[in-house]
PDB file of N, CA and C in Angstrom:
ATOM      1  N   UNK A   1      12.504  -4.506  22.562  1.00  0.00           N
ATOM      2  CA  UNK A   1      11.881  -3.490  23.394  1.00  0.00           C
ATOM      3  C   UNK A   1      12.041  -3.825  24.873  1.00  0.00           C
ATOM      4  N   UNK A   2      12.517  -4.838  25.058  1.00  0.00           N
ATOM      5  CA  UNK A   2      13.389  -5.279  26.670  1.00  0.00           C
ATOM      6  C   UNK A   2      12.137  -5.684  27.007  1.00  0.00           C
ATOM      7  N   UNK A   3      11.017  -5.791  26.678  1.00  0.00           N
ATOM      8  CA  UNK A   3       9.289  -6.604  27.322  1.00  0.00           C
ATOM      9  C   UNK A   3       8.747  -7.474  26.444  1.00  0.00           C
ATOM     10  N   UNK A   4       8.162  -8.187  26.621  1.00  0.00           N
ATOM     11  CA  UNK A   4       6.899  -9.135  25.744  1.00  0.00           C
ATOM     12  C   UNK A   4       5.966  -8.430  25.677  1.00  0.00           C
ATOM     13  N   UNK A   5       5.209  -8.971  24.466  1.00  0.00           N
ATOM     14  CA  UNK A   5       4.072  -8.291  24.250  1.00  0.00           C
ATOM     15  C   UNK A   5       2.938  -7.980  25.385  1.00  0.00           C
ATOM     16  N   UNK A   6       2.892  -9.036  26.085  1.00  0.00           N
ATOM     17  CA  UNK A   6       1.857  -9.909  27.495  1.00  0.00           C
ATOM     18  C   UNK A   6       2.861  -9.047  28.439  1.00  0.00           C
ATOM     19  N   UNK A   7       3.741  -8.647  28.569  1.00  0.00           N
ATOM     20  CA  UNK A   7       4.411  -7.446  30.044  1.00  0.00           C
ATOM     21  C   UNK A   7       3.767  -6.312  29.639  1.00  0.00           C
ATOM     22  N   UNK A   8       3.821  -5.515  28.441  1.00  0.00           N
ATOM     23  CA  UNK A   8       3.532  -4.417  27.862  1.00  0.00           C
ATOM     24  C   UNK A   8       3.038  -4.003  27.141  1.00  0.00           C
ATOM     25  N   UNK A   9       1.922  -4.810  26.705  1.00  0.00           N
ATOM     26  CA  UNK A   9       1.346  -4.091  25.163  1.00  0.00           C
ATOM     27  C   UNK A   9       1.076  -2.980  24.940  1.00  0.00           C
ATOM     28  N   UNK A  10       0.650  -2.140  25.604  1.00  0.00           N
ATOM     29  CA  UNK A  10       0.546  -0.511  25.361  1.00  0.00           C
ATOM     30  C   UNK A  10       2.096  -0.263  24.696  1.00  0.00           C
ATOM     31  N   UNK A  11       2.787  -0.658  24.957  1.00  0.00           N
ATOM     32  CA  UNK A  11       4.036   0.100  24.207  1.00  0.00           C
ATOM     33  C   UNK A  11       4.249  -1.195  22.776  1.00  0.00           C
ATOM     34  N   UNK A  12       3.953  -1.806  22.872  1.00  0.00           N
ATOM     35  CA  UNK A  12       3.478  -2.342  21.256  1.00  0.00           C
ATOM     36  C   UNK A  12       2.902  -1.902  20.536  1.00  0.00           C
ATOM     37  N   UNK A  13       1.671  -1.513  20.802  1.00  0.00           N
ATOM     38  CA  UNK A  13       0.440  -1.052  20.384  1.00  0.00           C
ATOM     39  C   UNK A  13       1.179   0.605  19.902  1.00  0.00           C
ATOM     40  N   UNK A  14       1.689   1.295  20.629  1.00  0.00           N
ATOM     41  CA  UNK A  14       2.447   2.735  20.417  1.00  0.00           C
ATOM     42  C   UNK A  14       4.037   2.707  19.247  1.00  0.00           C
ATOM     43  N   UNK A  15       4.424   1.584  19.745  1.00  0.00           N
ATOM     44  CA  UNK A  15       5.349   1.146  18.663  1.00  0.00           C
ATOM     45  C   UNK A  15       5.261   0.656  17.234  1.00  0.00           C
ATOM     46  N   UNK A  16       3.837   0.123  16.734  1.00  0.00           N
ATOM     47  CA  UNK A  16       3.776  -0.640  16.260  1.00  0.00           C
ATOM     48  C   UNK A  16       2.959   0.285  15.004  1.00  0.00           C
ATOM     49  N   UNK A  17       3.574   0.487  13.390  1.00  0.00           N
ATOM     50  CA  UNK A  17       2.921   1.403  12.717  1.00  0.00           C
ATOM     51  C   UNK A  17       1.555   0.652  12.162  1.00  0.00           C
ATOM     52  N   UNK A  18       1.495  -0.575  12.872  1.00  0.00           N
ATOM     53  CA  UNK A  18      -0.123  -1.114  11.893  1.00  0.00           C
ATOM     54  C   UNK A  18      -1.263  -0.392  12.571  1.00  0.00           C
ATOM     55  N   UNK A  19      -0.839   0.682  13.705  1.00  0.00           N
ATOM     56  CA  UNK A  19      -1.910   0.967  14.562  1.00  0.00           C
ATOM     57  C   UNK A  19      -2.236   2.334  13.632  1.00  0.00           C
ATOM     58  N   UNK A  20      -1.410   2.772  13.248  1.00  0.00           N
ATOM     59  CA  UNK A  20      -1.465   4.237  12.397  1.00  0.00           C
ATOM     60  C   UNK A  20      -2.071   4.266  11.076  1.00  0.00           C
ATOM     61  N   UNK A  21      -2.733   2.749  10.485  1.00  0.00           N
ATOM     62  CA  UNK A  21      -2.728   2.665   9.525  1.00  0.00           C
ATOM     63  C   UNK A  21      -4.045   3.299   8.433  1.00  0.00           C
ATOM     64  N   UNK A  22      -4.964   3.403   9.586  1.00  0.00           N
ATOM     65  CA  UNK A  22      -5.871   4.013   9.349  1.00  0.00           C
ATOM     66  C   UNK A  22      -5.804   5.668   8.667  1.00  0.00           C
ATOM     67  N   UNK A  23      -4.468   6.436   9.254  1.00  0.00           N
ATOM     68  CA  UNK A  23      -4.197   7.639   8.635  1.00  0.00           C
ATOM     69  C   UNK A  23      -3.251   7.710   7.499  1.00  0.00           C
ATOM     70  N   UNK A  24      -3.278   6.766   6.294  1.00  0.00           N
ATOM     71  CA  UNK A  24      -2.869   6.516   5.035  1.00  0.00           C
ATOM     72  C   UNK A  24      -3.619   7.562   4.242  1.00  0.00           C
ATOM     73  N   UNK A  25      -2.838   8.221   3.282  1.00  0.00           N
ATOM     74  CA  UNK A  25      -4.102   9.187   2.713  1.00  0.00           C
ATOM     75  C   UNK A  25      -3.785   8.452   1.011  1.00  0.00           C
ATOM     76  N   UNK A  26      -2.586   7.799   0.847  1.00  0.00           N
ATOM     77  CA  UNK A  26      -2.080   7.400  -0.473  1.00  0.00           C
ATOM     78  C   UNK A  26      -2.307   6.177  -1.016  1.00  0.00           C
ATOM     79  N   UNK A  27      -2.467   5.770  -2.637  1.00  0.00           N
ATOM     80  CA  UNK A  27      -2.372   4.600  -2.299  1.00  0.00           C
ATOM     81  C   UNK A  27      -0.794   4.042  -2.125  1.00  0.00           C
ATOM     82  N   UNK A  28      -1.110   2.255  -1.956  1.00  0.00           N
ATOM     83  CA  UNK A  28       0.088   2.023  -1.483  1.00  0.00           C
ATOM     84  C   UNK A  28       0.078   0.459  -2.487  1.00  0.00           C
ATOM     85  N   UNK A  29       1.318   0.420  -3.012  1.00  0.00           N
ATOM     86  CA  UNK A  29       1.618  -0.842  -3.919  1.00  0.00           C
ATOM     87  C   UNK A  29       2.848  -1.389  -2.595  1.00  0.00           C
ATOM     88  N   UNK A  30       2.666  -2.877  -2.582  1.00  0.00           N
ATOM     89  CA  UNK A  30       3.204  -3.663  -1.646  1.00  0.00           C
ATOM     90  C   UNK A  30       3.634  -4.848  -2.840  1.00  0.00           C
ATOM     91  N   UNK A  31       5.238  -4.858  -2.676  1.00  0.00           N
ATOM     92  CA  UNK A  31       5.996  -5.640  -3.627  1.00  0.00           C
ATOM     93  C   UNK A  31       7.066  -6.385  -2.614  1.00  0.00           C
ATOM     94  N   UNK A  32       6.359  -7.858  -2.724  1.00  0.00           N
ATOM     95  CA  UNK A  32       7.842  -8.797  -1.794  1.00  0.00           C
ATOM     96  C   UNK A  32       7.646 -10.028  -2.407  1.00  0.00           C
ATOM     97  N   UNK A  33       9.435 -10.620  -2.305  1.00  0.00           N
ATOM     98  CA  UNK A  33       9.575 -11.978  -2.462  1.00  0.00           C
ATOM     99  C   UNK A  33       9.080 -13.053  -1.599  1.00  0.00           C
ATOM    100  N   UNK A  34       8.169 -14.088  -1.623  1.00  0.00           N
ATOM    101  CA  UNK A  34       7.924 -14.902  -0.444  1.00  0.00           C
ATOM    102  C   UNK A  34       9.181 -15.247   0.003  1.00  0.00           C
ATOM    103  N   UNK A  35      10.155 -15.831  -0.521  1.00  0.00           N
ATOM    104  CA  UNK A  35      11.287 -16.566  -0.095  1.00  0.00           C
ATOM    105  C   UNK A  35      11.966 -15.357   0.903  1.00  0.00           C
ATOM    106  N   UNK A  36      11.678 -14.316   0.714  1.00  0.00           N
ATOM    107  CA  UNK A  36      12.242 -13.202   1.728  1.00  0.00           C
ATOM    108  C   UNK A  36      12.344 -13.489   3.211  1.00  0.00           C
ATOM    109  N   UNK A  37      13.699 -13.877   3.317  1.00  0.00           N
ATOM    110  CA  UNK A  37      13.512 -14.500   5.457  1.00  0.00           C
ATOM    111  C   UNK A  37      13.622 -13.122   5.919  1.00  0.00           C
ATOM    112  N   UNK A  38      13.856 -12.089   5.736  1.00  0.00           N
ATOM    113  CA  UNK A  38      13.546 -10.777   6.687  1.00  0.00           C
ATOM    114  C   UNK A  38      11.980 -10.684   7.151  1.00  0.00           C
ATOM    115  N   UNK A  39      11.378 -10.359   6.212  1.00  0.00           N
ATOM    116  CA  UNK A  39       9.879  -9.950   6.167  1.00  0.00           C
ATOM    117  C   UNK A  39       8.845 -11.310   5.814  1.00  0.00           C
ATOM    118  N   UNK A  40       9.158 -12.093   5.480  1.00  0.00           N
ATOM    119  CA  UNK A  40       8.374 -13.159   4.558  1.00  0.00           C
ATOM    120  C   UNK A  40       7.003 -13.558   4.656  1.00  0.00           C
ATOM    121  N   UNK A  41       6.113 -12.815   6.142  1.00  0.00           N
ATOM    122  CA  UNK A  41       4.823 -12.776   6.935  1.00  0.00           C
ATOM    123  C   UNK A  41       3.972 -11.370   7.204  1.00  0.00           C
ATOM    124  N   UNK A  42       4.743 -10.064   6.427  1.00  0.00           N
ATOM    125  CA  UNK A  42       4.454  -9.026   6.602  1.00  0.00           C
ATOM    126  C   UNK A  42       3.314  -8.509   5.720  1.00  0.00           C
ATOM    127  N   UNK A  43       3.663  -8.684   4.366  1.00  0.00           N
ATOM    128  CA  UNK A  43       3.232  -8.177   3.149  1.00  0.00           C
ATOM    129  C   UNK A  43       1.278  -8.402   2.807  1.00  0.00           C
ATOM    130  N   UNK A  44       1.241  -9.877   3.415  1.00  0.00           N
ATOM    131  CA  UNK A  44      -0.293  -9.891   3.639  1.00  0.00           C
ATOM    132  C   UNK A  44      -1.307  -9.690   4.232  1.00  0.00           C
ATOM    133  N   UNK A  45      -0.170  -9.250   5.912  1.00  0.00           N
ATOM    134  CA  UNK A  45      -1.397  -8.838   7.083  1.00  0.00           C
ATOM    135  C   UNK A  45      -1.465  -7.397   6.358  1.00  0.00           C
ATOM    136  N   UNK A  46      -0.832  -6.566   6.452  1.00  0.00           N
ATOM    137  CA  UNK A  46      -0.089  -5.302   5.786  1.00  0.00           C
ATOM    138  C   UNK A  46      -1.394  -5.067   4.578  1.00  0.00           C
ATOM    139  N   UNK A  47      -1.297  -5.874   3.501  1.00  0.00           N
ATOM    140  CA  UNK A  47      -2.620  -5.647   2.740  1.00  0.00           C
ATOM    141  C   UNK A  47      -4.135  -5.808   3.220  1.00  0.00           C
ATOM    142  N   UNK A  48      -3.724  -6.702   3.456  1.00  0.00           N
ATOM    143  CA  UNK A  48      -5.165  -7.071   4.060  1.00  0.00           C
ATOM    144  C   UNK A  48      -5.689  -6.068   5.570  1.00  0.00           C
ATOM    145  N   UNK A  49      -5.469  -5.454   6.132  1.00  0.00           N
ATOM    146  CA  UNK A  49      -5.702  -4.514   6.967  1.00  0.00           C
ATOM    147  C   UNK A  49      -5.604  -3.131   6.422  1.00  0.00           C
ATOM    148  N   UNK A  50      -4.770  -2.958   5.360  1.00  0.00           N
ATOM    149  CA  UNK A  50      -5.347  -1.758   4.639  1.00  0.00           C
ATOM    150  C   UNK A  50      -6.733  -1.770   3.788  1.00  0.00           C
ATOM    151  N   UNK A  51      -6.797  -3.087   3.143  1.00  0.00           N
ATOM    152  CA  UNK A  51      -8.492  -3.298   2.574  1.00  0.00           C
ATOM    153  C   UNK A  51      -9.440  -3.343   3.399  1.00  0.00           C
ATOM    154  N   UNK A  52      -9.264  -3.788   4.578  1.00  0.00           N
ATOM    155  CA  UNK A  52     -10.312  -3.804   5.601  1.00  0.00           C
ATOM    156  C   UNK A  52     -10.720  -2.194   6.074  1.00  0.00           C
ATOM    157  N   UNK A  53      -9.442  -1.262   6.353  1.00  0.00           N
ATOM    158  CA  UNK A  53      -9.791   0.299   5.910  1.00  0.00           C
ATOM    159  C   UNK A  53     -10.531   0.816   4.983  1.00  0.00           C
ATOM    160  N   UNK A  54     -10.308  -0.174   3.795  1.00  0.00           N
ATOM    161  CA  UNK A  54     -10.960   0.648   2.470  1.00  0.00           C
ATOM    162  C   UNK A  54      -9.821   1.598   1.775  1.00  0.00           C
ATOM    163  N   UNK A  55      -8.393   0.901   2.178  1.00  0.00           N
ATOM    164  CA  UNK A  55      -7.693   2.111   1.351  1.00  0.00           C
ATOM    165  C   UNK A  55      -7.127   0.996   0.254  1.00  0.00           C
ATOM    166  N   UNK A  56      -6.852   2.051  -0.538  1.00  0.00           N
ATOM    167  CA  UNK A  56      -6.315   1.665  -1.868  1.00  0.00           C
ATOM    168  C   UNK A  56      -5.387   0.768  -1.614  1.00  0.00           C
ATOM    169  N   UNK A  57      -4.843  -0.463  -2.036  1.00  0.00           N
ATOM    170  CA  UNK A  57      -3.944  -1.061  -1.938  1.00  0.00           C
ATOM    171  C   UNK A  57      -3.841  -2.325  -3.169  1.00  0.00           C
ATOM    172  N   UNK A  58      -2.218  -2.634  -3.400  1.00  0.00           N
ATOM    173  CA  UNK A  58      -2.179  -3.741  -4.427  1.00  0.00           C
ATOM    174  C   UNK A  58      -0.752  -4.664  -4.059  1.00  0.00           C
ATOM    175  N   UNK A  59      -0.987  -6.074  -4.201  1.00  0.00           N
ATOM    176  CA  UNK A  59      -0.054  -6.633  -3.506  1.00  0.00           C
ATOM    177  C   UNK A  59       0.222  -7.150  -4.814  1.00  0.00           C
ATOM    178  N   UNK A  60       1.993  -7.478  -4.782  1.00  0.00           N
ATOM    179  CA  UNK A  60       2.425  -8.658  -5.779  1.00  0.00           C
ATOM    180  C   UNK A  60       3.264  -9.126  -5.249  1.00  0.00           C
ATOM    181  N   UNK A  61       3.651 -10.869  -5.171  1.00  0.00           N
ATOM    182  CA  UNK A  61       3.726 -11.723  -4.505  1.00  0.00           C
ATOM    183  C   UNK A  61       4.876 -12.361  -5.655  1.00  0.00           C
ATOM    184  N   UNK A  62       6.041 -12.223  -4.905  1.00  0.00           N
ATOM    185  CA  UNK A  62       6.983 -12.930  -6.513  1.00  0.00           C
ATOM    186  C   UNK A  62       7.934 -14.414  -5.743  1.00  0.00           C
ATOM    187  N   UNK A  63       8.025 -15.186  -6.265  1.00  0.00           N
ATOM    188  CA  UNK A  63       8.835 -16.429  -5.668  1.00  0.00           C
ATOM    189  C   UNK A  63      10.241 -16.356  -5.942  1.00  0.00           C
ATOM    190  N   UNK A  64      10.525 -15.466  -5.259  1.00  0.00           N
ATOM    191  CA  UNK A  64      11.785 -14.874  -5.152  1.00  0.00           C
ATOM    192  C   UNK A  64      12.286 -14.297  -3.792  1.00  0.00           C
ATOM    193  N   UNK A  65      13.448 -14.001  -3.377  1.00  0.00           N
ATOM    194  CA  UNK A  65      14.052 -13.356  -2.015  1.00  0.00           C
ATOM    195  C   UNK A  65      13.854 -12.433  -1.917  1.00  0.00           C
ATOM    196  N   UNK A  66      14.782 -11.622  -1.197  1.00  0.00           N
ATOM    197  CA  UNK A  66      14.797 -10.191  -0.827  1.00  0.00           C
ATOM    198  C   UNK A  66      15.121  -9.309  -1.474  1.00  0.00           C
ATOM    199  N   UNK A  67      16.361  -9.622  -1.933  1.00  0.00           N
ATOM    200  CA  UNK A  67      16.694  -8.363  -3.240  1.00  0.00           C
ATOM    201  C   UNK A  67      16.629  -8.587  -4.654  1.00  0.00           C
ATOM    202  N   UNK A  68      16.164  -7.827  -5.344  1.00  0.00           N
ATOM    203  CA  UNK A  68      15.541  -8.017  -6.847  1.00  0.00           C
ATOM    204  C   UNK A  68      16.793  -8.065  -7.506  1.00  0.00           C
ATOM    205  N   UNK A  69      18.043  -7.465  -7.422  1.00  0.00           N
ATOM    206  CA  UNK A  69      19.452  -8.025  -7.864  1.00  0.00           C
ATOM    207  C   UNK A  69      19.411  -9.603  -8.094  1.00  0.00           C
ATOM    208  N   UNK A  70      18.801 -10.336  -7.545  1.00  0.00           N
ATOM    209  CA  UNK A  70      18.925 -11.974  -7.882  1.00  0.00           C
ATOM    210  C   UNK A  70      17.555 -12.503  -8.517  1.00  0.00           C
ATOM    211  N   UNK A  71      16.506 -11.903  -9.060  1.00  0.00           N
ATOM    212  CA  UNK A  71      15.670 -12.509  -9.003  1.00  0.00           C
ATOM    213  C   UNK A  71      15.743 -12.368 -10.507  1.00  0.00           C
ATOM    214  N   UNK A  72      14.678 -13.968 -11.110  1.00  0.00           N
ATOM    215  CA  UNK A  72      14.360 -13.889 -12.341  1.00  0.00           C
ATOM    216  C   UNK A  72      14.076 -12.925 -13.595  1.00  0.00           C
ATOM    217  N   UNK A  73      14.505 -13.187 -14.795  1.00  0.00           N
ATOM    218  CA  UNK A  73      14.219 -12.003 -15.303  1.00  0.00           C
ATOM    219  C   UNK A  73      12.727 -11.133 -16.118  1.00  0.00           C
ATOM    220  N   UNK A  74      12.561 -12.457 -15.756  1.00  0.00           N
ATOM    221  CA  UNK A  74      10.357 -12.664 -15.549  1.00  0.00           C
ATOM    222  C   UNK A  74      10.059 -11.923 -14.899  1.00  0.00           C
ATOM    223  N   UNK A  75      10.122 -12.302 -13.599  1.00  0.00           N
ATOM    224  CA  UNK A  75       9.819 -11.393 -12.465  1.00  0.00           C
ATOM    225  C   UNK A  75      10.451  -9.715 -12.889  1.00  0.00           C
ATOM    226  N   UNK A  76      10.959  -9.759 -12.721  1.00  0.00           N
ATOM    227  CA  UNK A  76      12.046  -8.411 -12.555  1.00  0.00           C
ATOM    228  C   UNK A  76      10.972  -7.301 -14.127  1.00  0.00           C
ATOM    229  N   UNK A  77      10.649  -7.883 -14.979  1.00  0.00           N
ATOM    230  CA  UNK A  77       9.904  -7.418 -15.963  1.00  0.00           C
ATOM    231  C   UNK A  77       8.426  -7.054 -15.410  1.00  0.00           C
ATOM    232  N   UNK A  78       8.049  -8.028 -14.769  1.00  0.00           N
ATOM    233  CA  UNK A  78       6.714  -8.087 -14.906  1.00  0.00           C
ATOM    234  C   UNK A  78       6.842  -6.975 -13.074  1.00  0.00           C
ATOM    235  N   UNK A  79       7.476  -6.545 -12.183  1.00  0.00           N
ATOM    236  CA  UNK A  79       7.719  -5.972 -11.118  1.00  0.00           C
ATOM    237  C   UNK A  79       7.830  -4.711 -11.908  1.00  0.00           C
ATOM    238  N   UNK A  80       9.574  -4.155 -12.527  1.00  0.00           N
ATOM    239  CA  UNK A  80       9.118  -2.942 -13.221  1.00  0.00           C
ATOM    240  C   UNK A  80       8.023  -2.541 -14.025  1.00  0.00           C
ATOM    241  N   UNK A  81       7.268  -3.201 -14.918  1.00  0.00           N
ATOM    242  CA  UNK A  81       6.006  -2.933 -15.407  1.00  0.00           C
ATOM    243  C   UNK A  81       4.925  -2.314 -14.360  1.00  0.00           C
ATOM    244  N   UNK A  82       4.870  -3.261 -13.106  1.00  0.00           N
ATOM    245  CA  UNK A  82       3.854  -3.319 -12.238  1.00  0.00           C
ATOM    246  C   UNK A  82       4.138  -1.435 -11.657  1.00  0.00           C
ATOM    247  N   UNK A  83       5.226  -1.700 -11.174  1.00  0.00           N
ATOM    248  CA  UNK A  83       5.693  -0.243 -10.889  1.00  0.00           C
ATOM    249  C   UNK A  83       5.814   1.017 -11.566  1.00  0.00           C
ATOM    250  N   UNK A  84       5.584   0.914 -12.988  1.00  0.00           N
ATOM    251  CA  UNK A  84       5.741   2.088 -13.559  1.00  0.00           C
ATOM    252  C   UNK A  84       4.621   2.121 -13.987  1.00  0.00           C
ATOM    253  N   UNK A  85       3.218   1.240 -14.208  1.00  0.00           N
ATOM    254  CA  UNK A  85       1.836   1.127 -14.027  1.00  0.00           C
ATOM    255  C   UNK A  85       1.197   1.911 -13.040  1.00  0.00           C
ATOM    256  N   UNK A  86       1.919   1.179 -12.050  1.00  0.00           N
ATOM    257  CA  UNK A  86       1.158   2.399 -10.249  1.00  0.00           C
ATOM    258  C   UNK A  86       1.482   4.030 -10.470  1.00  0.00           C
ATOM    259  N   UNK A  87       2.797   3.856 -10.864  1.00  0.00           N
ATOM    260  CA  UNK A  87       2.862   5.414 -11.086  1.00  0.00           C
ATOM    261  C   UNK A  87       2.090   6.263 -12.002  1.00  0.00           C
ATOM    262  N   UNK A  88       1.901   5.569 -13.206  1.00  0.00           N
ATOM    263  CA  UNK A  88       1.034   6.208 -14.154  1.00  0.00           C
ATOM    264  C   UNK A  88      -0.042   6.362 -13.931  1.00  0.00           C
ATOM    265  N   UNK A  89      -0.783   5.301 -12.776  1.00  0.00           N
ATOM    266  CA  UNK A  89      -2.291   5.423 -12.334  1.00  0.00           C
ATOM    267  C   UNK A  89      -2.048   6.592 -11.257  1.00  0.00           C
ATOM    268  N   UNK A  90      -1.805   6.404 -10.489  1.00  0.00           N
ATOM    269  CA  UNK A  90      -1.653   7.150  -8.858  1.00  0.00           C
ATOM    270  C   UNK A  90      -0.923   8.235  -8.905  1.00  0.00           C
ATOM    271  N   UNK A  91      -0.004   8.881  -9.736  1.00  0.00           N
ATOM    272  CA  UNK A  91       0.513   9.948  -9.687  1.00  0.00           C
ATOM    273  C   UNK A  91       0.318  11.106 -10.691  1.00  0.00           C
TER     274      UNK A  91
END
């Protein structure tokens, strides 16, 4: 954003969708690998600030990377399950 947070935070704060989070009307299932180096710090503020809303939310936490193409076939079972669970509840 060409500034630091400490030059500009108003345009953080405007950039930044955790500020919007309050206008969620759905629930929301949150699925990441810890080993994930893209995101690997996202997934829990992310939950945990939607519970502090009071909105629906469910995290699963797999010891695995980024793309489910490589991951165990444990995981990968117990992820599609999880996912076709949310749908059957929530939709």
């Amino acid at each position: 954003m060409a500034t630091t947070l400490w030059e500009n935070k108003e345009r953080y704060i405007r950039n930044s969708p955790l500020f919007d989070f309050q206008n969620i009307q759905v629930p929301v299932l949150i699925v990441q690998g810890i080993q994930d180096h893209l995101c690997s710090d996202e997934a829990g503020s992310i939950f945990t600030s939607l519970n502090r809303l009071g909105k629906t939310a469910e995290l699963a936490l797999y010891d695995e990377g980024h793309w489910q193409g490589t991951w165990k076939e444990e995981n990968l079972k117990d992820y599609y399950d999880r996912v076709l669970d949310w749908f059957n509840k929530h939709l």
